[in-house]
N, C-alpha and C. Protein backbone atom coordinates (compact mmCIF):
# COMPACT_ATOMS: atom_id res chain seq x y z
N UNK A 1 -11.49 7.52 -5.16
CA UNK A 1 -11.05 6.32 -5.87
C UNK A 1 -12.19 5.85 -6.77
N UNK A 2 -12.43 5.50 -8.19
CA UNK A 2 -13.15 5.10 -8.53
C UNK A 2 -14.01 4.00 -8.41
N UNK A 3 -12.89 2.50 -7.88
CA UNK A 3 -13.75 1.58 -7.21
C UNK A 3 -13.93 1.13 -6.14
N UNK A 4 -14.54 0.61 -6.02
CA UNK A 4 -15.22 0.29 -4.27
C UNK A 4 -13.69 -0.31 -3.80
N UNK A 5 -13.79 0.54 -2.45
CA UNK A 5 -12.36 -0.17 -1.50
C UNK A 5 -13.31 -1.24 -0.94
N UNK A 6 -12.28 -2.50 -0.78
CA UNK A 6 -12.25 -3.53 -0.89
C UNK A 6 -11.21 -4.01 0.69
N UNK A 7 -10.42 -2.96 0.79
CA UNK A 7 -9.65 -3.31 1.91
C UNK A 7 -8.96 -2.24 2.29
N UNK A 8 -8.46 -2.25 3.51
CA UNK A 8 -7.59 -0.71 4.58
C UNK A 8 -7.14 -1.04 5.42
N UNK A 9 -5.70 -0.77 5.50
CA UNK A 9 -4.85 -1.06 6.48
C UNK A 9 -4.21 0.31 6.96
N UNK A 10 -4.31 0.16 8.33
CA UNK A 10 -3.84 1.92 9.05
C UNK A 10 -2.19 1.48 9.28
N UNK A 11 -1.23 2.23 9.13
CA UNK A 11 0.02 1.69 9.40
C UNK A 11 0.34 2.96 10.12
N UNK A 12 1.62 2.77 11.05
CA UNK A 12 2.57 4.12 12.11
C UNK A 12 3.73 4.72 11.29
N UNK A 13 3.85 6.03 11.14
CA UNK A 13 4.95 6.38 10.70
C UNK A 13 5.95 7.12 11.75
N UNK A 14 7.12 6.77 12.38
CA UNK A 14 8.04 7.62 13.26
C UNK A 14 9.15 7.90 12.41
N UNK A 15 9.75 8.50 12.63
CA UNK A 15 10.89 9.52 12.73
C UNK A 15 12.12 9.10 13.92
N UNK A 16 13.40 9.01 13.71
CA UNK A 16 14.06 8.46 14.44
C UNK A 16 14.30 9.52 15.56
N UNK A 17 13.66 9.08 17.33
CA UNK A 17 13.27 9.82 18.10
C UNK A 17 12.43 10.42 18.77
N UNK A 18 11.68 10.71 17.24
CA UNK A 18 10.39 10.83 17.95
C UNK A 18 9.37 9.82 18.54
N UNK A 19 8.64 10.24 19.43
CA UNK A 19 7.48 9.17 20.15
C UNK A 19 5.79 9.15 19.69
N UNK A 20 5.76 10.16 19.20
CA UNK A 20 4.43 10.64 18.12
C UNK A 20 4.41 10.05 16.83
N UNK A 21 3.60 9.28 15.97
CA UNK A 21 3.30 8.27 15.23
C UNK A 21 2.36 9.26 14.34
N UNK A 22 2.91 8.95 13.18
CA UNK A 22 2.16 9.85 12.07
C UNK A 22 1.01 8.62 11.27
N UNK A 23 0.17 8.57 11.16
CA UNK A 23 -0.74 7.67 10.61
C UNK A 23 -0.53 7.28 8.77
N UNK A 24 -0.07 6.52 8.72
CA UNK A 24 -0.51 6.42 6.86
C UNK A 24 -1.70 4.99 7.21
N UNK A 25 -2.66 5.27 5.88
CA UNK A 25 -3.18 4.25 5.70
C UNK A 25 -3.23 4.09 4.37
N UNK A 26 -3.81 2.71 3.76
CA UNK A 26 -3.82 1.95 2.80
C UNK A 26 -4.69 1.87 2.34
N UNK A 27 -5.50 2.03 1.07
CA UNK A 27 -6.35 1.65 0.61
C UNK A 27 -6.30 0.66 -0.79
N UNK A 28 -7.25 -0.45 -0.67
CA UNK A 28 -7.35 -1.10 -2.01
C UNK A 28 -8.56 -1.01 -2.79
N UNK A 29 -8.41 -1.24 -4.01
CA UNK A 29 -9.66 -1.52 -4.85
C UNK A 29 -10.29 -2.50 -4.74
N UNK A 30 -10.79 -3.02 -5.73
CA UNK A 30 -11.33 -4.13 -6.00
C UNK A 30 -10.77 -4.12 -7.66
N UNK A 31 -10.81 -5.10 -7.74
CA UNK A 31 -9.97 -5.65 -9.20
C UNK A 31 -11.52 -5.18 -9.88
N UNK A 32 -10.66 -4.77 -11.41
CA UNK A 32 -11.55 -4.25 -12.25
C UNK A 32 -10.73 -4.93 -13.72
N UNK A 33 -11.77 -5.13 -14.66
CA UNK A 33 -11.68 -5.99 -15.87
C UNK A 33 -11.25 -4.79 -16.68
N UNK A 34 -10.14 -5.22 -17.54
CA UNK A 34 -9.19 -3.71 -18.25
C UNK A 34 -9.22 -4.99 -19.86
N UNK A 35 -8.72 -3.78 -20.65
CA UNK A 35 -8.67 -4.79 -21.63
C UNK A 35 -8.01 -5.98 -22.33
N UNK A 36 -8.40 -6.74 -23.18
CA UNK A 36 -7.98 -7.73 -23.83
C UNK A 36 -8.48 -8.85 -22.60
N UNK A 37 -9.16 -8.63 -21.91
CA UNK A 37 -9.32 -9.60 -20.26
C UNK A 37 -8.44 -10.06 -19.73
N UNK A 38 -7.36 -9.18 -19.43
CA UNK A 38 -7.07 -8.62 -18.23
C UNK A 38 -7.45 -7.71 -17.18
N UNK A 39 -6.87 -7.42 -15.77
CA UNK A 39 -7.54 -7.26 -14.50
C UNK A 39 -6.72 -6.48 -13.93
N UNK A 40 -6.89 -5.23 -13.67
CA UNK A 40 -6.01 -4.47 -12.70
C UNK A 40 -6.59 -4.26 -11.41
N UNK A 41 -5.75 -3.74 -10.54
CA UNK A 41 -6.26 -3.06 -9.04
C UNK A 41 -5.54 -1.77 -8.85
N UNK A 42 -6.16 -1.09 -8.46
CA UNK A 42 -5.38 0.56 -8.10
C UNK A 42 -5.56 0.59 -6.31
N UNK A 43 -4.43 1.46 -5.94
CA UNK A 43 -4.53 1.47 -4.17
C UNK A 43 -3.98 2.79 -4.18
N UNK A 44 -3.96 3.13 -3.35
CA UNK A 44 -3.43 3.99 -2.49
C UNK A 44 -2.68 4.42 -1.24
N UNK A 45 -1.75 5.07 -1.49
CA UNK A 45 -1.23 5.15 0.58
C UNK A 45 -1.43 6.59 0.72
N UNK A 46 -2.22 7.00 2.09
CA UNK A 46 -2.32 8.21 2.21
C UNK A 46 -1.18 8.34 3.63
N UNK A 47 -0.45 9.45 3.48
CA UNK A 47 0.54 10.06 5.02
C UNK A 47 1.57 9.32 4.33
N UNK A 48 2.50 9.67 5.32
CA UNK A 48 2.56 10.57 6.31
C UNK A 48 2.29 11.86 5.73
N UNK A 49 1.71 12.72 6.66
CA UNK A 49 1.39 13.62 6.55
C UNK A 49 0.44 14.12 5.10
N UNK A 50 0.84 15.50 4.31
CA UNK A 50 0.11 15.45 3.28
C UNK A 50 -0.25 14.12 1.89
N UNK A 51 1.28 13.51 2.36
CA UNK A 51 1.71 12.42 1.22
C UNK A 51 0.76 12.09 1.00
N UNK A 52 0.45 11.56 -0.82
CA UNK A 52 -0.92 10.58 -1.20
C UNK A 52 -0.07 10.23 -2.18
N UNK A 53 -0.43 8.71 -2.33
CA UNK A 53 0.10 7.80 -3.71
C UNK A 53 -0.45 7.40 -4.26
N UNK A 54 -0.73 6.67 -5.42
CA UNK A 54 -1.51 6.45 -6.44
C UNK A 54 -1.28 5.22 -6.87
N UNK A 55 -1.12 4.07 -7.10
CA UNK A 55 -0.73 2.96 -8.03
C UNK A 55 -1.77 2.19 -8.40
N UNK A 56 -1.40 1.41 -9.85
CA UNK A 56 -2.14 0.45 -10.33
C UNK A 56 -1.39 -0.38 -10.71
N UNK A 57 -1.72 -1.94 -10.29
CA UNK A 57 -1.09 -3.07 -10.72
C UNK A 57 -1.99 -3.88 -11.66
N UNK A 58 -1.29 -4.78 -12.71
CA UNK A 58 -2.17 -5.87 -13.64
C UNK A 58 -1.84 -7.04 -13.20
N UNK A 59 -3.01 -7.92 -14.04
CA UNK A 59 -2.44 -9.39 -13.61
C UNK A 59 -3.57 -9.77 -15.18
N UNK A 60 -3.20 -11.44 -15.04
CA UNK A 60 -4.30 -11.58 -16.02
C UNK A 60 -5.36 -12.09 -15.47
N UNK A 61 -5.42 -12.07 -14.29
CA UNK A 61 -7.26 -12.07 -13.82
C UNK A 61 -7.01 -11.86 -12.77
N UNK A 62 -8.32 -11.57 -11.89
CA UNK A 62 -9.01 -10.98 -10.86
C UNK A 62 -8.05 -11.36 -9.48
N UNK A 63 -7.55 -12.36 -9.38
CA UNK A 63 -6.24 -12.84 -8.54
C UNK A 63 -5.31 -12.26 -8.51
N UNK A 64 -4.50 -12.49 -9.74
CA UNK A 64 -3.45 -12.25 -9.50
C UNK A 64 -3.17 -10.83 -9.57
N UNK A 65 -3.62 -9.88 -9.90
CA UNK A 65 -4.03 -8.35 -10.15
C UNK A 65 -4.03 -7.96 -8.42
N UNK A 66 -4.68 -8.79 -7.84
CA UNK A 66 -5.29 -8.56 -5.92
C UNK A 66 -3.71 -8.97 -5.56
N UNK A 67 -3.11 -10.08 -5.91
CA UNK A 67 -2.00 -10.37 -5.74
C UNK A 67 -0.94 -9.31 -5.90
N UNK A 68 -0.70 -9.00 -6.70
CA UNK A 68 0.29 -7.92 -7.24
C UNK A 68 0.05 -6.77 -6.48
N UNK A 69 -0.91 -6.18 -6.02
CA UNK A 69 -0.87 -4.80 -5.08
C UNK A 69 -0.49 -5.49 -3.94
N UNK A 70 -0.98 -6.71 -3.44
CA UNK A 70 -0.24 -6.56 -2.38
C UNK A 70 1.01 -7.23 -2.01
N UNK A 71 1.41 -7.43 -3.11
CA UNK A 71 3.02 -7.60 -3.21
C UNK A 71 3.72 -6.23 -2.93
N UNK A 72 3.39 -5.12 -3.92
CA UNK A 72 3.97 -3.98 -4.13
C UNK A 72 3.78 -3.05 -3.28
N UNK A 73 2.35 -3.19 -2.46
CA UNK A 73 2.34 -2.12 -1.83
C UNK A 73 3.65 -2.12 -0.47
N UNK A 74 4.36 -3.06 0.15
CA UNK A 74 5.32 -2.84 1.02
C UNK A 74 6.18 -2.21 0.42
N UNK A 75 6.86 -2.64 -0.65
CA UNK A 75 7.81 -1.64 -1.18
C UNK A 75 7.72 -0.10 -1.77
N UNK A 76 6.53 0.27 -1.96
CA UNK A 76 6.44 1.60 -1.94
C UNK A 76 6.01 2.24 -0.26
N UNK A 77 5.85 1.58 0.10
CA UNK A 77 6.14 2.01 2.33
C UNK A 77 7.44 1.83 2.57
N UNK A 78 7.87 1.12 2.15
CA UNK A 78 9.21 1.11 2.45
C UNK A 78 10.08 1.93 1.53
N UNK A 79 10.28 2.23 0.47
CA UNK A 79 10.19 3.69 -0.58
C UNK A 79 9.94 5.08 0.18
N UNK A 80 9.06 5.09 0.93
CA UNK A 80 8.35 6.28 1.71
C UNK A 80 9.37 6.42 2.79
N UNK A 81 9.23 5.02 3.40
CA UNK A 81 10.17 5.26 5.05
C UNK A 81 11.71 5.74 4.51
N UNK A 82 12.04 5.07 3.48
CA UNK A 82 13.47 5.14 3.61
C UNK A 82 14.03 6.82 2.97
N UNK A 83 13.13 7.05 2.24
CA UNK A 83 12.89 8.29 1.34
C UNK A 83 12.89 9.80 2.75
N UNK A 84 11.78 9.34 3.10
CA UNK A 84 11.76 10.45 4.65
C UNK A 84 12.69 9.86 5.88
N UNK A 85 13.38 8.93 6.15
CA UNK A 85 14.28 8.76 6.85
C UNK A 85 13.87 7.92 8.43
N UNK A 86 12.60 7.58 8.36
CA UNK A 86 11.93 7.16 9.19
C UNK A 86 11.55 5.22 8.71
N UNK A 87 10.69 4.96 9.95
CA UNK A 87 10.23 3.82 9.94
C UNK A 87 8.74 3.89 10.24
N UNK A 88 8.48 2.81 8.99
CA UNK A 88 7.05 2.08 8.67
C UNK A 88 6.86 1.09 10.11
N UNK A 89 5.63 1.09 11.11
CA UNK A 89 5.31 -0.59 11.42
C UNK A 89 3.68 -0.21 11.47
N UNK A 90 3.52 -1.74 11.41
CA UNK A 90 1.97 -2.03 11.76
C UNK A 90 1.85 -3.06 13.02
N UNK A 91 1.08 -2.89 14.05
CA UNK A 91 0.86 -3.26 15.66
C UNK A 91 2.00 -3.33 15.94
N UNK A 92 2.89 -2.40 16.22
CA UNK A 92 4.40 -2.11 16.43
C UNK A 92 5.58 -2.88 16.29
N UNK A 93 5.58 -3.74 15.14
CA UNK A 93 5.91 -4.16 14.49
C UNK A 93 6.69 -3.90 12.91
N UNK A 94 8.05 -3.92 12.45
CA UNK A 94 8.34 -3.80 11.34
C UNK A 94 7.96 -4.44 10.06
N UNK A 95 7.48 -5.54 10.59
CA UNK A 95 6.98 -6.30 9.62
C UNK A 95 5.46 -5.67 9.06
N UNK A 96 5.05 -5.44 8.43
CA UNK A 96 4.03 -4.88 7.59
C UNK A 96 2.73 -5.87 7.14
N UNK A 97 3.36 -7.24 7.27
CA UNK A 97 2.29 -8.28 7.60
C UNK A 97 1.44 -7.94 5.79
N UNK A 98 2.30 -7.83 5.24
CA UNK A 98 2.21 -7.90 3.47
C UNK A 98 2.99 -9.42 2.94
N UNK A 99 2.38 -9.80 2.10
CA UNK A 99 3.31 -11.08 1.23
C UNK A 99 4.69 -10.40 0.94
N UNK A 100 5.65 -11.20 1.06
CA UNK A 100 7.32 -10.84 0.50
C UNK A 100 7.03 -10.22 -0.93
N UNK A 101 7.78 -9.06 -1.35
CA UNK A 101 7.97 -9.00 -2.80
C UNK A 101 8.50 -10.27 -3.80
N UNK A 102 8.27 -10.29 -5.23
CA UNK A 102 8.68 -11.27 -5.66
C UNK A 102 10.06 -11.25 -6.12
């Protein structure tokens, strides 16, 4: 990742049935100054398994940019779970303990 992670969250991935928990985790940036001064953040979800994702969100400053990934990042876990047919939780929990999308 080019900038310093800033934050990481390990989340469980199952499979309906199974009892073995596939690991994805989360990574964030740190907001970085893009042009016209504006502010993006890039993250990542690595897993299940080989899976790796990539995103970058904007904002117009250093907030709301931090804001916006972690708006978005539930819905691309939940994109993932529903995509592979399984379920996302974090401390066994469905809730993902992310802000609501907007």
């Amino acid at each position: 990742m080019p900038g310093p992670v800033i934050a990481e969250r390990v989340l469980e991935f199952r499979l309906p049935g199974q009892t073995h928990a596939q690991r994805v985790t989360v990574l964030i940036e740190a907001p970085q100054s893009i042009e016209n001064g504006n502010w993006s953040v890039e993250y990542e979800i690595h897993g299940p398994g080989q899976r790796k994702v990539r995103q970058w969100v904007g904002g117009v400053d250093s907030v709301q940019a931090l804001y916006m990934a972690l708006v978005n990042i539930p819905v691309d876990l939940r994109g993932i779970a529903l995509l592979l047919g399984g379920t996302m939780t974090f401390l066994d929990s469905e809730d993902l303990k992310f802000p609501p999308p907007l």
